[in-house]
Protein backbone atom coordinates (compact mmCIF):
# COMPACT_ATOMS: atom_id res chain seq x y z
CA UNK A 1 115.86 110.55 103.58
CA UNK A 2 113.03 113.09 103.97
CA UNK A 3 111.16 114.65 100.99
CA UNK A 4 108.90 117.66 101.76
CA UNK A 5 105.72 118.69 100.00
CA UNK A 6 103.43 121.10 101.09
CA UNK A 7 101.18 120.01 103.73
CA UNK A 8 103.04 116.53 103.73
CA UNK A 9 106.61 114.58 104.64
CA UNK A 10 108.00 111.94 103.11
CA UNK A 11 109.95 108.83 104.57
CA UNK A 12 111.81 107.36 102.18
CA UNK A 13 112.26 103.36 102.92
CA UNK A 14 113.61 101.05 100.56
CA UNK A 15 111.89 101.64 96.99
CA UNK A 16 108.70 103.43 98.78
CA UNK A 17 107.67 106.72 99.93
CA UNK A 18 106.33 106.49 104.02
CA UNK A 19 103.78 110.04 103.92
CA UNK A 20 104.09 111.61 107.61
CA UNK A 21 101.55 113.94 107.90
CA UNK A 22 102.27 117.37 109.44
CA UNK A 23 98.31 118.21 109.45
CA UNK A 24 96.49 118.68 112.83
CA UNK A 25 93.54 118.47 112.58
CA UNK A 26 91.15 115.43 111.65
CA UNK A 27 89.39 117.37 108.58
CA UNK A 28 92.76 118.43 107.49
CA UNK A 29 94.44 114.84 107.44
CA UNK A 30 91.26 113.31 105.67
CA UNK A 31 91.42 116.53 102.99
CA UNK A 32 95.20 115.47 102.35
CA UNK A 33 94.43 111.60 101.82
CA UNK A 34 91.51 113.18 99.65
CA UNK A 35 94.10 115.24 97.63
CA UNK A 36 96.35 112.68 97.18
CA UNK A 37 93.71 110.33 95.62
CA UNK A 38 92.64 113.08 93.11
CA UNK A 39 96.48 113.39 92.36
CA UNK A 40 97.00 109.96 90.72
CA UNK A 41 93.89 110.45 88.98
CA UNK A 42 94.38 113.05 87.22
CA UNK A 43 98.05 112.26 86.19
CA UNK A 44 96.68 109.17 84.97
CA UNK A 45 94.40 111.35 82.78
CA UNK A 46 97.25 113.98 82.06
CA UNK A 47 99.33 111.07 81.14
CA UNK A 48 96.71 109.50 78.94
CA UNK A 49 95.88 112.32 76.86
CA UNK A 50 99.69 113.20 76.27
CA UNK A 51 100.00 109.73 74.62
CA UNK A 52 97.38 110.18 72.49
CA UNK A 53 98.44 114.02 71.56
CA UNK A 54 101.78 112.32 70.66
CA UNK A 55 99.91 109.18 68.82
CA UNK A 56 98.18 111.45 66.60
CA UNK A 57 101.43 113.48 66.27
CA UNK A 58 103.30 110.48 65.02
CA UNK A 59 100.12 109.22 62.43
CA UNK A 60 99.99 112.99 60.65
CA UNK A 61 103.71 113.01 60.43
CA UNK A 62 104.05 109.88 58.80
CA UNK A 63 101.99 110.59 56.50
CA UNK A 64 99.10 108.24 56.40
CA UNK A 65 95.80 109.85 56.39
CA UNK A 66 93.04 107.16 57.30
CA UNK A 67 95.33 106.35 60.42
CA UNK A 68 96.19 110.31 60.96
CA UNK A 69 92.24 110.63 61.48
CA UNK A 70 91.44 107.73 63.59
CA UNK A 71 94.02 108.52 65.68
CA UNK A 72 93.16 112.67 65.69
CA UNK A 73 89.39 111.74 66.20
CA UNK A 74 91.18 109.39 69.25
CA UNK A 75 92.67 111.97 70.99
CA UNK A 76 90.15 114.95 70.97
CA UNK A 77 87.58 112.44 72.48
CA UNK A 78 90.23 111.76 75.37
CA UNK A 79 91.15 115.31 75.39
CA UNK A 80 87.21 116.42 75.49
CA UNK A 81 86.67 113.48 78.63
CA UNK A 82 89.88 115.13 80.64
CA UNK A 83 87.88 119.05 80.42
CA UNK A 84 84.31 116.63 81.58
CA UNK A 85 86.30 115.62 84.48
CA UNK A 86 88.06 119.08 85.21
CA UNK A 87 91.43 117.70 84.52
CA UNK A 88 91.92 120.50 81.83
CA UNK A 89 90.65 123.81 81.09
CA UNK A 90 88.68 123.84 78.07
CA UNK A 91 90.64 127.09 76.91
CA UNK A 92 93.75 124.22 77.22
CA UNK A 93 92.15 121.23 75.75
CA UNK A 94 90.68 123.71 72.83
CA UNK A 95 94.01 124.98 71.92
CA UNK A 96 95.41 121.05 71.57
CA UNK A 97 92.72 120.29 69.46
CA UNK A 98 93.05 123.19 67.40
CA UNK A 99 96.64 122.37 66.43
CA UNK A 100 96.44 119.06 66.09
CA UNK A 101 93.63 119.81 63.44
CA UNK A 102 95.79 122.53 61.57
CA UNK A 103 98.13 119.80 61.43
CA UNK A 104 95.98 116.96 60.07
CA UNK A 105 94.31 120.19 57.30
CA UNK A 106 97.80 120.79 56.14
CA UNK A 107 98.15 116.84 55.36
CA UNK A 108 94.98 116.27 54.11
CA UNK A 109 95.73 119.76 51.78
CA UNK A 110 99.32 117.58 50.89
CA UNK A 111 97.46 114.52 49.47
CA UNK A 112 94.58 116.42 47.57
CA UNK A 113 97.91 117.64 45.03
């Protein structure tokens, strides 16, 4: 079976991907393997910081405050290292950390009544 991306194809064999390059040139071969590598990285990141949205998530909704802002505090420092290594847009990461703070106000607002 062949899978097609961009600049790339795909041999599937057993469980794993085979990556047949359709570039011609030397600089263009090297810039896909260079692509690629920056690829996992960054879903790594992406994947990292999605967790942690959805940690703090969990902690506000449950309703436990010292936990709700160790894990908030938690994920706007992983947020704040994804925009330091251009994985996000600030604009992007700024916006997360925005609501997750409206959310952790209106529970801290809850437990002060």
């Amino acid at each position: 079976m062949l899978c097609y991306n961009a600049s790339l194809v795909f041999e599937q064999i057993g469980n794993f991907f085979r990556r047949l390059t359709v570039a011609n040139t030397k600089s263009s071969q090297k810039r896909i393997r260079s692509s690629e590598r920056k690829r996992e990285r960054n879903r790594i990141y992406r994947s990292r910081t999605r967790t942690e949205l959805k940690q703090a998530r969990t902690a506000i909704s449950s309703g436990n405050l010292e936990e709700a802002i160790a894990q908030t505090r938690h994920a706007i420092q992983i947020l704040d290292k994804a925009v330091n290594k251009g994985i996000l847009h600030k604009n992007n990461a700024a916006r997360r950390k925005s609501r997750l703070m409206q959310h952790l106000n209106e529970l801290q607002a809850q437990k002060q009544k």
